[in-house]
N, C-alpha and C. Protein backbone atom coordinates (compact mmCIF):
# COMPACT_ATOMS: atom_id res chain seq x y z
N UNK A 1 63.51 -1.51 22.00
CA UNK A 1 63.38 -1.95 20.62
C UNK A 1 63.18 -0.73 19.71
N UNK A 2 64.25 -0.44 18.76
CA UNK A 2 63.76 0.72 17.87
C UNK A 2 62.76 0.31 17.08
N UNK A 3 62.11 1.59 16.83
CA UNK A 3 61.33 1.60 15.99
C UNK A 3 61.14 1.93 14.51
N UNK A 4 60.32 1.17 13.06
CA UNK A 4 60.45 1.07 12.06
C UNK A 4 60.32 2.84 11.36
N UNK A 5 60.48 3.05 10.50
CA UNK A 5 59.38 4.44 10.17
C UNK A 5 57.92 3.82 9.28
N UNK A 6 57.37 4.55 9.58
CA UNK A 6 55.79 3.63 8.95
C UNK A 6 55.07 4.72 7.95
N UNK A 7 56.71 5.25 7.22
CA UNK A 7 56.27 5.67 6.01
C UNK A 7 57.44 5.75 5.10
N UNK A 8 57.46 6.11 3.71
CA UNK A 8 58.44 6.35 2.71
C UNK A 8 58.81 7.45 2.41
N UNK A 9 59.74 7.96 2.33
CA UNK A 9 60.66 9.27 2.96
C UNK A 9 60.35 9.84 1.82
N UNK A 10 60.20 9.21 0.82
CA UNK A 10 60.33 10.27 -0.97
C UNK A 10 58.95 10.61 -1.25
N UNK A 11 57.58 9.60 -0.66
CA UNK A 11 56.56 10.01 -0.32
C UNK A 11 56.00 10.88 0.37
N UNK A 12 56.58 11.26 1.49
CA UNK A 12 56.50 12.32 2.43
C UNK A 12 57.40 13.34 2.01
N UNK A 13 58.28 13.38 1.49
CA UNK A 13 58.95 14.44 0.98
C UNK A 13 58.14 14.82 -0.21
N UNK A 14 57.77 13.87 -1.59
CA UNK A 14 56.40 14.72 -1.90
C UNK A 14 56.09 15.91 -1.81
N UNK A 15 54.95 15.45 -0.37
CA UNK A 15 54.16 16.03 0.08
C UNK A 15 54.02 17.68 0.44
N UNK A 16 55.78 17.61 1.05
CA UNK A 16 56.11 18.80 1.41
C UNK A 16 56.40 19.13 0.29
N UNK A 17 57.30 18.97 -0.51
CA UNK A 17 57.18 19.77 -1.61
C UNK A 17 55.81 20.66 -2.60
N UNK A 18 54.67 19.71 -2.45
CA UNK A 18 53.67 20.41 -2.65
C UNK A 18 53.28 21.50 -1.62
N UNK A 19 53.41 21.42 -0.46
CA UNK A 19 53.02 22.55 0.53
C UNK A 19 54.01 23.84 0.69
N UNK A 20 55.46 23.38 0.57
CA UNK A 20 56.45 24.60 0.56
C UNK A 20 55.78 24.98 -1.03
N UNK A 21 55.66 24.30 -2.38
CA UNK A 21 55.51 24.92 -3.68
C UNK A 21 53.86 26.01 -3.33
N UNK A 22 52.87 25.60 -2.95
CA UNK A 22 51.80 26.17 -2.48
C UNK A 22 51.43 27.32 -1.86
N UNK A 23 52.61 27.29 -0.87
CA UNK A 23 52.65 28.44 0.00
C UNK A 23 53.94 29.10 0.45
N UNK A 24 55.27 28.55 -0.22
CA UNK A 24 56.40 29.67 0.17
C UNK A 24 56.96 28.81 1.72
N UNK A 25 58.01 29.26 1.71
CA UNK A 25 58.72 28.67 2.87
C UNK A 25 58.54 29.27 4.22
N UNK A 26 58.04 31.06 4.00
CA UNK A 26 57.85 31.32 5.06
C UNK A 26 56.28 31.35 5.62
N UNK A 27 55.54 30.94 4.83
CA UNK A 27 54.36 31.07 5.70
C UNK A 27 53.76 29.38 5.44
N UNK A 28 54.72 28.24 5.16
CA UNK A 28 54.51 27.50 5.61
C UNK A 28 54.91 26.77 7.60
N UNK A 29 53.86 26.67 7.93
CA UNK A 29 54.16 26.51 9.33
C UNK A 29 54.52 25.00 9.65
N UNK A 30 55.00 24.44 10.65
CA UNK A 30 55.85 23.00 11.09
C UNK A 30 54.45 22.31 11.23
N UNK A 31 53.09 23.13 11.95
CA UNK A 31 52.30 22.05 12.24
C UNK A 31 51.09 21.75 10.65
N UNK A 32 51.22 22.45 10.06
CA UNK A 32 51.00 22.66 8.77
C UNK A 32 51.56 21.57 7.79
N UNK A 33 53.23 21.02 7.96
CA UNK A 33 53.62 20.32 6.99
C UNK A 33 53.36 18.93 8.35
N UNK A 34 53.21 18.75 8.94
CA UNK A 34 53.03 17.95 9.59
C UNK A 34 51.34 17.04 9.58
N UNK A 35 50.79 18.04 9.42
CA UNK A 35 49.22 17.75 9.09
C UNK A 35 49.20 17.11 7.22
N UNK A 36 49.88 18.09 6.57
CA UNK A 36 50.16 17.83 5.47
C UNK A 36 50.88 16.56 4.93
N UNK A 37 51.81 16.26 5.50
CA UNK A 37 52.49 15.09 5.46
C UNK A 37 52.07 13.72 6.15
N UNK A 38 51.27 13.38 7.12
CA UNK A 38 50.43 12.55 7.84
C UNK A 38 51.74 11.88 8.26
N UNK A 39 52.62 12.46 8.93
CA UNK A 39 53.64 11.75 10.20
C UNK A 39 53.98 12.71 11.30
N UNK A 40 54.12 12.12 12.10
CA UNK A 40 54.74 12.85 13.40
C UNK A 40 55.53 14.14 13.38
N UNK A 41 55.56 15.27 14.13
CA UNK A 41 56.60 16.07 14.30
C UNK A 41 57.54 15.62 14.29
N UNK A 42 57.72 14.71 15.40
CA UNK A 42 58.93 13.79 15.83
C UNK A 42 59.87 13.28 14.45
N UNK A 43 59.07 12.51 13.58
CA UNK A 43 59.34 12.28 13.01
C UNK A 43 60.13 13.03 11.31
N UNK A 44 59.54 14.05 11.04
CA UNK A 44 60.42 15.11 10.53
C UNK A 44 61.50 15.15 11.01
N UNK A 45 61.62 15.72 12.22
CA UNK A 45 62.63 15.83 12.99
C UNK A 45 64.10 14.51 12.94
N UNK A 46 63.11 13.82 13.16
CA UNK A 46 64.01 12.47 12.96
C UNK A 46 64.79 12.53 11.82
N UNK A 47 64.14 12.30 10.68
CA UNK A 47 64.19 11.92 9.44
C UNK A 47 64.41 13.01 8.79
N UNK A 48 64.39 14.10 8.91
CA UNK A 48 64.74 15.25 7.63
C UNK A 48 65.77 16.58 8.29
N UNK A 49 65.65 16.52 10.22
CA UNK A 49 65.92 17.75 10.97
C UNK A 49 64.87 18.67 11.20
N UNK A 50 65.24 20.21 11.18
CA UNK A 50 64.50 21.04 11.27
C UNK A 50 63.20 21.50 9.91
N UNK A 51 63.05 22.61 9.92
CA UNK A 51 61.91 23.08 9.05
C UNK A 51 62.84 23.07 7.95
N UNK A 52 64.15 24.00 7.96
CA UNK A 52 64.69 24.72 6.69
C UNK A 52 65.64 23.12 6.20
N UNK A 53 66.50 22.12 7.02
CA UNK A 53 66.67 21.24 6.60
C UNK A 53 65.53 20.22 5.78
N UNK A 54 64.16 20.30 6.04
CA UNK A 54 63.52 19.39 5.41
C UNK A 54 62.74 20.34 3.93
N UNK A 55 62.85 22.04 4.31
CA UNK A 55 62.84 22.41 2.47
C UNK A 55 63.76 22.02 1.48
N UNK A 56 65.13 22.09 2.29
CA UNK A 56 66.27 21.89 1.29
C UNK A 56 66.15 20.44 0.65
N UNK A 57 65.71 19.27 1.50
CA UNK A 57 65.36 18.15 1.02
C UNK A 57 64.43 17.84 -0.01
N UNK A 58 63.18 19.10 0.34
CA UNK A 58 62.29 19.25 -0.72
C UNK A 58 62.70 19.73 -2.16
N UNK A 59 63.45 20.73 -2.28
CA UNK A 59 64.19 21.57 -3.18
C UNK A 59 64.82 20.36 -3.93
N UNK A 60 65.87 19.66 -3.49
CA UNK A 60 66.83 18.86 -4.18
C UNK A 60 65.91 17.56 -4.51
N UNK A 61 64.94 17.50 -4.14
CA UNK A 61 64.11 16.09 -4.56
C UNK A 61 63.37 16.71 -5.53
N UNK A 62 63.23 18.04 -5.77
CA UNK A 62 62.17 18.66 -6.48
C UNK A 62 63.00 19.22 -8.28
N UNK A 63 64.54 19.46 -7.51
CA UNK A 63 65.31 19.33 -9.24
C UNK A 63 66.04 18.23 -9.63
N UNK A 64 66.16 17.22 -8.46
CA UNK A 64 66.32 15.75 -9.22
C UNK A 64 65.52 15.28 -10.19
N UNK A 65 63.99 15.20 -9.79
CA UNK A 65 62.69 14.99 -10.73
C UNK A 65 62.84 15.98 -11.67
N UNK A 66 63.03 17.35 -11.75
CA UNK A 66 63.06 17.95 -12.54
C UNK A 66 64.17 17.46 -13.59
N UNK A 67 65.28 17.16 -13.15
CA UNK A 67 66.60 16.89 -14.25
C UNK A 67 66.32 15.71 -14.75
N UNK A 68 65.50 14.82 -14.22
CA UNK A 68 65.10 12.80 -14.73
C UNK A 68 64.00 13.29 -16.17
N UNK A 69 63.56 14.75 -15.87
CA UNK A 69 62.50 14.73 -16.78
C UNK A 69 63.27 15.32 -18.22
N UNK A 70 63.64 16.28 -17.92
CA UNK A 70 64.82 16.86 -18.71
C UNK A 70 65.49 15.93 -19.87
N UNK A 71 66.38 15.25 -18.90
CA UNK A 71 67.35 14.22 -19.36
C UNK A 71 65.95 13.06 -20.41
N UNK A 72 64.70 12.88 -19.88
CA UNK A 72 64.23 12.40 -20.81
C UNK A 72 63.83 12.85 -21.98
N UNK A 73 63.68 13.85 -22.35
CA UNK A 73 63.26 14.74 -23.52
C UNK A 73 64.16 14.57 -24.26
N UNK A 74 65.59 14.98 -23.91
CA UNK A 74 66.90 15.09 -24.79
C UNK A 74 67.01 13.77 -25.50
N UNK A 75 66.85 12.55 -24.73
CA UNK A 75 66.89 11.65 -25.24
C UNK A 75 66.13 11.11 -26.02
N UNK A 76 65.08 11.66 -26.24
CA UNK A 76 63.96 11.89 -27.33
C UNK A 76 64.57 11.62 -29.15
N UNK A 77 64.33 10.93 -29.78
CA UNK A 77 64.57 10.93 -31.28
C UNK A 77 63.87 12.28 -31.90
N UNK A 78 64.03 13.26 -31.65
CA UNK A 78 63.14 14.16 -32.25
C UNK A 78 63.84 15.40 -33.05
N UNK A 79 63.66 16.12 -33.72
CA UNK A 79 64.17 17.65 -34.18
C UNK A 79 64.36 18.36 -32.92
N UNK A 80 65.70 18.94 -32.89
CA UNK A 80 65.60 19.71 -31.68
C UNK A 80 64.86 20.65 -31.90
N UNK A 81 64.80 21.61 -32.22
CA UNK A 81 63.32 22.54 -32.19
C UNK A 81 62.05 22.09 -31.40
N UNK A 82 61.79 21.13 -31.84
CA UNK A 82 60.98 20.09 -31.04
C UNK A 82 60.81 19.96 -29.96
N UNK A 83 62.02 19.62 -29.71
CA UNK A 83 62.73 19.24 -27.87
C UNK A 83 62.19 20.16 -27.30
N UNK A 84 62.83 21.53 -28.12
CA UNK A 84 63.24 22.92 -26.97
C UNK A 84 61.32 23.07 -26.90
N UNK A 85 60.15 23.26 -27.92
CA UNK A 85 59.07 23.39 -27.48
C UNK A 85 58.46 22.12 -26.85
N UNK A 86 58.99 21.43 -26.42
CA UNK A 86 58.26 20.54 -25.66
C UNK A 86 58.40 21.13 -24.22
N UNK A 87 60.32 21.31 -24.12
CA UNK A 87 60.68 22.07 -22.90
C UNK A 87 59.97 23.35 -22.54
N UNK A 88 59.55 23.95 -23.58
CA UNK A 88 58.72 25.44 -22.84
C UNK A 88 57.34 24.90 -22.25
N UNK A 89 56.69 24.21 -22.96
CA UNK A 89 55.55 24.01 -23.02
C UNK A 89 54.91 23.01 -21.79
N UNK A 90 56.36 22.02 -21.59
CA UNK A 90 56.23 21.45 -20.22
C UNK A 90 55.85 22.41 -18.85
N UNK A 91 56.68 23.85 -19.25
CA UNK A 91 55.77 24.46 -18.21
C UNK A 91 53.93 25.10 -18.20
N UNK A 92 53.62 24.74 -19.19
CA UNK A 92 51.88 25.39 -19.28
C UNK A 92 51.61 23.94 -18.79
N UNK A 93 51.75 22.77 -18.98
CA UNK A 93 50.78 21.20 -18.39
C UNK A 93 51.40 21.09 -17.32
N UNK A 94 50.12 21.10 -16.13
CA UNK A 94 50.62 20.96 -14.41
C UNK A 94 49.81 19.98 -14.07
N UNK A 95 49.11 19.34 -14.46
CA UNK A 95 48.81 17.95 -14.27
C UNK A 95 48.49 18.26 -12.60
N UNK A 96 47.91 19.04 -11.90
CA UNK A 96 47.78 19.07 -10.28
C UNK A 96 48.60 19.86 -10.03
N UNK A 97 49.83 20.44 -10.40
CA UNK A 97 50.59 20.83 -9.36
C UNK A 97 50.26 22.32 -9.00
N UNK A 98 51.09 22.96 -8.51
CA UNK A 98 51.10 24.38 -8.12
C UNK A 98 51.51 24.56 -9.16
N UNK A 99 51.01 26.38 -9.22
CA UNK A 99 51.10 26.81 -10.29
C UNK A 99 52.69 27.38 -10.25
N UNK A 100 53.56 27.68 -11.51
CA UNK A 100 55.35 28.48 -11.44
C UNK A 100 56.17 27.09 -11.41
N UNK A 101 56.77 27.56 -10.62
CA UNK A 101 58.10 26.36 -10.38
C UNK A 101 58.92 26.13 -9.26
N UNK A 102 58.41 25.36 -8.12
CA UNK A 102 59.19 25.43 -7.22
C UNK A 102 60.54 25.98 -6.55
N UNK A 103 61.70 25.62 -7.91
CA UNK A 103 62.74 26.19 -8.02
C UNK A 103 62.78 27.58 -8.29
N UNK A 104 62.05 28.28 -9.15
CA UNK A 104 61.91 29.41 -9.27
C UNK A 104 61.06 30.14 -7.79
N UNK A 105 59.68 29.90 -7.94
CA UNK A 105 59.80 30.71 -6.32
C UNK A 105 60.31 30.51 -5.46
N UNK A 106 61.54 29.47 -4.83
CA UNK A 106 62.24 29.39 -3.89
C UNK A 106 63.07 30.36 -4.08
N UNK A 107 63.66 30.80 -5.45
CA UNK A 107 64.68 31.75 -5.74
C UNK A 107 64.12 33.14 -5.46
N UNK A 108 62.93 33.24 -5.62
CA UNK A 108 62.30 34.97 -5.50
C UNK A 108 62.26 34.77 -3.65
N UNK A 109 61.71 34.18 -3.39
CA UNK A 109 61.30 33.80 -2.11
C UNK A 109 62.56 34.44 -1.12
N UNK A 110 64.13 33.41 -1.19
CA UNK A 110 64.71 33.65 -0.45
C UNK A 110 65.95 33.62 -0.73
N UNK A 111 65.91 33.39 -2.23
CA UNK A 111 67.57 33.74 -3.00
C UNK A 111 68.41 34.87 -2.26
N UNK A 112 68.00 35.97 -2.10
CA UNK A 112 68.66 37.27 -1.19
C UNK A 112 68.69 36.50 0.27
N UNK A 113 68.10 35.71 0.40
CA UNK A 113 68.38 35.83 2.51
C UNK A 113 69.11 34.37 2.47
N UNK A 114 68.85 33.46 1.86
CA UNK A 114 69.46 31.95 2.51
C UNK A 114 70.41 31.80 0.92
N UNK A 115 71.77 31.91 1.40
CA UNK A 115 72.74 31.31 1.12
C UNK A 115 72.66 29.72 0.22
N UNK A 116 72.38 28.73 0.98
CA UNK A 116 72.18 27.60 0.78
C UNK A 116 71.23 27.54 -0.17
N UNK A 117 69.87 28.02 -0.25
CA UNK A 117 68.47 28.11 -1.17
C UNK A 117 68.99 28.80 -2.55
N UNK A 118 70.26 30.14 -2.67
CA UNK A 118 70.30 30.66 -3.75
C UNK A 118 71.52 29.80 -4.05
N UNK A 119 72.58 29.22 -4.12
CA UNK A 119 73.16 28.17 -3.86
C UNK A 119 72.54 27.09 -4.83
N UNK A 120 71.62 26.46 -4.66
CA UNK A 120 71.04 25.76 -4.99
C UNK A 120 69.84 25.91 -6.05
N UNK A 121 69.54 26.79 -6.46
CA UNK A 121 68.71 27.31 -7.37
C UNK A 121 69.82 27.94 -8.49
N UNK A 122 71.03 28.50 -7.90
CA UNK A 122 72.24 28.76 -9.29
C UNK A 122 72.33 27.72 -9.88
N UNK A 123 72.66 26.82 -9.15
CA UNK A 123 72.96 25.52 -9.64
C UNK A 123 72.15 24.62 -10.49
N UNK A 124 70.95 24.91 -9.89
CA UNK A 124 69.64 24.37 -11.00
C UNK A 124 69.62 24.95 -12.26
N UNK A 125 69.89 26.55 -12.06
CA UNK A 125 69.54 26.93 -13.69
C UNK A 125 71.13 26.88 -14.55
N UNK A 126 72.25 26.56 -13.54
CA UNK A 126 73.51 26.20 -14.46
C UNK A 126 73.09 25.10 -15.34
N UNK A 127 72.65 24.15 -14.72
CA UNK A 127 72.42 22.85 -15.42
C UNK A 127 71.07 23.29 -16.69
N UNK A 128 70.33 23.95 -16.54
CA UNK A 128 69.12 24.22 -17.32
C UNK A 128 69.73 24.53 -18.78
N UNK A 129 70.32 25.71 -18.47
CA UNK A 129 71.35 26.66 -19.21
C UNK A 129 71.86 25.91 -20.10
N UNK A 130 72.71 24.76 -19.22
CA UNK A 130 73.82 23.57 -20.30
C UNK A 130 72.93 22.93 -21.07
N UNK A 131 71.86 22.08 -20.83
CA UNK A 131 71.05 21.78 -21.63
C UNK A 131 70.57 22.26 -22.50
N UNK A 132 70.33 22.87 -22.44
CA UNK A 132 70.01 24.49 -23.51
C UNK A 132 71.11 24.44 -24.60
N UNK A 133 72.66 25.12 -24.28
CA UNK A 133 73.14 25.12 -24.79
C UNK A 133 73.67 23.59 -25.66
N UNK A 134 73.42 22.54 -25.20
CA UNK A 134 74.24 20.85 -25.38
C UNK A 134 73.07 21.00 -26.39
N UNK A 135 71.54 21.32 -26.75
CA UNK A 135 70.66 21.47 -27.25
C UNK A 135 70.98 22.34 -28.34
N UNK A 136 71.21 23.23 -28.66
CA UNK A 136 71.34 24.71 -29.73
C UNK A 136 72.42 23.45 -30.28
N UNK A 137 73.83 23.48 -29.74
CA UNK A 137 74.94 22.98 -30.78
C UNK A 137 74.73 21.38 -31.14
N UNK A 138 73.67 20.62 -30.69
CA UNK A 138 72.76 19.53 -31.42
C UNK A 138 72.38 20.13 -32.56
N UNK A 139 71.83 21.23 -32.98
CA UNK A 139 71.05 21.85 -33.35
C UNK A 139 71.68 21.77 -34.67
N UNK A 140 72.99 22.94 -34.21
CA UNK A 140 73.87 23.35 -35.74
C UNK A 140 74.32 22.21 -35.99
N UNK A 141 74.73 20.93 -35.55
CA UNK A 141 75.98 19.90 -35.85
C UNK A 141 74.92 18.84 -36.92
N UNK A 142 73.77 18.77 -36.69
CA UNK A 142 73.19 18.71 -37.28
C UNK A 142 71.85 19.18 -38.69
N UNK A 143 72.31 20.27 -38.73
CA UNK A 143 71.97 21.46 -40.01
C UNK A 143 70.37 21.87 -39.25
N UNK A 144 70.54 21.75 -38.51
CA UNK A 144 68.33 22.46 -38.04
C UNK A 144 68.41 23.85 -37.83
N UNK A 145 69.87 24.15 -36.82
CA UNK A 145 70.08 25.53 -36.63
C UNK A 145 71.49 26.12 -37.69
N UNK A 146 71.61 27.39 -37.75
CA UNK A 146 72.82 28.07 -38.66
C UNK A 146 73.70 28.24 -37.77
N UNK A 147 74.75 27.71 -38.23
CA UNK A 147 75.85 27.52 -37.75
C UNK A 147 76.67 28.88 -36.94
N UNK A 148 76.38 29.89 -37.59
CA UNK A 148 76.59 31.55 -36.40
C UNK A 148 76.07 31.94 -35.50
N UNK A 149 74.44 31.14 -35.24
CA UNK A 149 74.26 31.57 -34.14
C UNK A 149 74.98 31.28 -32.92
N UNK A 150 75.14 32.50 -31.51
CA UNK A 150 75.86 31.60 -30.64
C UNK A 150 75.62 30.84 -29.51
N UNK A 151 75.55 29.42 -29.45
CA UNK A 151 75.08 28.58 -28.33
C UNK A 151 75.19 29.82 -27.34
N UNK A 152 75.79 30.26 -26.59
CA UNK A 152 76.25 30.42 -25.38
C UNK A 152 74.81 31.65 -25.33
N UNK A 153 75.04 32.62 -25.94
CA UNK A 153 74.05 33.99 -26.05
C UNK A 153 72.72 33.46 -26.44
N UNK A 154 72.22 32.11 -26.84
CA UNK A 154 71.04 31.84 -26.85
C UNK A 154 70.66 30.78 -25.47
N UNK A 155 71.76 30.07 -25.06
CA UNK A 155 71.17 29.62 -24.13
C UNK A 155 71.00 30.16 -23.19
N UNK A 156 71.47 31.76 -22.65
CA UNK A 156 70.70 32.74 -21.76
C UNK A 156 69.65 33.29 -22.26
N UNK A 157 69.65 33.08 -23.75
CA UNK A 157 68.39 34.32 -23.96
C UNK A 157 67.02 33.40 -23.49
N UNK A 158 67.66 31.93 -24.11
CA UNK A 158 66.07 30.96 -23.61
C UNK A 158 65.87 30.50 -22.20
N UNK A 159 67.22 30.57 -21.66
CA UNK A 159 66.76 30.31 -20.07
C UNK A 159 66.41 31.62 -19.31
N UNK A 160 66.44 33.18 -19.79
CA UNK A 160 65.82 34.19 -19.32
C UNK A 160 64.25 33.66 -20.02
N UNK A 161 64.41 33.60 -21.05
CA UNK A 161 62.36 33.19 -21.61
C UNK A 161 61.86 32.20 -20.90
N UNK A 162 62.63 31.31 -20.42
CA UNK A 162 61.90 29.88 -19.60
C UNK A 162 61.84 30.49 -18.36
N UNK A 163 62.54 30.92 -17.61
CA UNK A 163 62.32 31.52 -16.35
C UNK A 163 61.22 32.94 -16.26
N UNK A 164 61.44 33.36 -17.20
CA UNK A 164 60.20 33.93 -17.39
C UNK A 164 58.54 33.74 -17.23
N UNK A 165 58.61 32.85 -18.03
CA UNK A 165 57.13 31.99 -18.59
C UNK A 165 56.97 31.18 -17.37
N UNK A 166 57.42 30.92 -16.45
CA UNK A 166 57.62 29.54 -15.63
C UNK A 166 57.15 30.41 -14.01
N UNK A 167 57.27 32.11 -14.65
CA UNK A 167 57.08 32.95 -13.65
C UNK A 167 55.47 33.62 -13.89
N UNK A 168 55.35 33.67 -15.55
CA UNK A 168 54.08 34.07 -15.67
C UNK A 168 53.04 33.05 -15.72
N UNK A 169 53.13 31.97 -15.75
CA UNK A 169 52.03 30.96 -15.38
C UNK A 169 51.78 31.06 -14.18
N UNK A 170 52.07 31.56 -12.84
CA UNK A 170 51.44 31.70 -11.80
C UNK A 170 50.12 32.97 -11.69
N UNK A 171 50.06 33.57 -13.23
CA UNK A 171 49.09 34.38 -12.77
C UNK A 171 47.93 34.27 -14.16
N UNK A 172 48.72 33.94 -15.45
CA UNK A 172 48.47 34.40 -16.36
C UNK A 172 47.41 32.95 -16.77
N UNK A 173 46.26 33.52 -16.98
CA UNK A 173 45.02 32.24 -17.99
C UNK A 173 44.80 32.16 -19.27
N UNK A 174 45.24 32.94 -20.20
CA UNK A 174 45.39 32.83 -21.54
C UNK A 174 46.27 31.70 -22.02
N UNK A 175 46.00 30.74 -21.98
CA UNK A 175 46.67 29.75 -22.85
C UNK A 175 47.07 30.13 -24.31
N UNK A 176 46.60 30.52 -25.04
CA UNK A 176 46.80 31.12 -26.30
C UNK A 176 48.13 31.95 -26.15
N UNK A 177 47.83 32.88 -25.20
CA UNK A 177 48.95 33.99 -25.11
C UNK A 177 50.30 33.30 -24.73
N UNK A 178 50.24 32.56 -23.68
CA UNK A 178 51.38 31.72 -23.45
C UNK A 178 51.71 31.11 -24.73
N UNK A 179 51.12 30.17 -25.18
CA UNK A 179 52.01 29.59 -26.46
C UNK A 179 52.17 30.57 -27.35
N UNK A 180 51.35 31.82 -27.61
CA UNK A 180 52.13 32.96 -28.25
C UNK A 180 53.72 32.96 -28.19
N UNK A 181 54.06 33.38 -26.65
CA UNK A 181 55.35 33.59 -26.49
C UNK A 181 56.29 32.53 -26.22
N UNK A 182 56.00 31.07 -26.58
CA UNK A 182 56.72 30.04 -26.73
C UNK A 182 56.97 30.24 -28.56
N UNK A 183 55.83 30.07 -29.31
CA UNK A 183 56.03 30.54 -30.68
C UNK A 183 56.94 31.72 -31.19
N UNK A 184 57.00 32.85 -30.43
CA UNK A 184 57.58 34.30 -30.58
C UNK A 184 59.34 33.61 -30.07
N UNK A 185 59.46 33.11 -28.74
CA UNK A 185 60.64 33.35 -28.14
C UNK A 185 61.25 31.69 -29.42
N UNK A 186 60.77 31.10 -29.62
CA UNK A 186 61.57 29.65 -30.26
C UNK A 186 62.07 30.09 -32.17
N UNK A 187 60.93 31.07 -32.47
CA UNK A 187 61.31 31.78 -33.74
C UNK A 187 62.64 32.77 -34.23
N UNK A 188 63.43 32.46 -32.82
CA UNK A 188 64.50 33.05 -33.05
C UNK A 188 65.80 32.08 -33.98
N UNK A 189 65.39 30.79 -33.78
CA UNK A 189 66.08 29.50 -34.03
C UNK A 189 65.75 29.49 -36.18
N UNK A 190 64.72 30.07 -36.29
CA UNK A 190 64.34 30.31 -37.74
C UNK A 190 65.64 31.15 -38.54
């Protein structure tokens, strides 16, 4: 008689995502996410494969949520200006989590060694980027921004500032100073 799983896969994936975000992929250990996750070895195994198959699961469950959140902002009735500081600022409120950005230290982590991990983190900030930019030319089409600036050269300049900031919240406690440079980097849109 097979047996049921006697847990919820997006729940336990979670989990790991908090433990790979916590501690990095390589010095998270199998019996570690296993303790962490409250199911079986076996059961990873089952259900996700190996170690590096069940980060990648973590990763892509970790910029799905990220893009559901995204996609809700945009859809926001608001001034884009607005939007875009809500978007910086979403990274200073962690509500529990680890501190940075999953996606981002996966990219420092092992962007140079795993193929698949930098792969997948391009791809995250392609989409960041577009938003960004689908955001700026909201912007001009509707008179908030001047019509010369250029989408394309601002939506790198703000996804280098978001990846930035998203890098210095893992160390930095000045709240003040952080929204400094949300105030400094969004005053370019003035």
């Amino acid at each position: 008689m097979a047996r049921y799983k006697e847990f919820e896969v997006n729940e336990v994936l979670d989990k790991a995502i908090q433990l790979f975000w916590m501690q990095g992929y390589e010095k998270t250990s199998m019996q570690e996410l296993v303790d962490f996750m409250g199911i079986h070895r076996k059961s990873i195994y089952d259900t996700f494969g190996d170690k590096h198959a069940l980060f990648m699961n973590a990763l892509q469950r970790y910029e799905a949520i990220q893009n559901n959140k995204m996609r809700l902002l945009v859809d926001k009735q608001e001034p884009v200006k607005e939007l875009m500081r809500q978007f910086f600022e979403s990274t200073l409120q962690k509500k529990g989590d680890p501190q940075g950005c999953f996606i981002v230290n996966s990219g420092v982590e092992l962007g140079l060694l795993d193929p698949e991990v930098a792969s997948l983190v391009e791809d995250s900030y392609s989409k960041t980027e577009k938003l960004l930019y689908n955001l700026i030319l909201i912007g001009q089409q509707t008179g908030e921004f001047e019509a010369q600036l250029d989408p394309e050269a601002l939506s790198h300049y703000f996804m280098n500032a978001w990846l930035g900031l998203r890098t210095m919240v893992k160390t930095a406690t000045n709240q003040e100073k952080l929204s400094g440079i949300i105030n400094t980097t969004l005053s370019i849109l003035d």
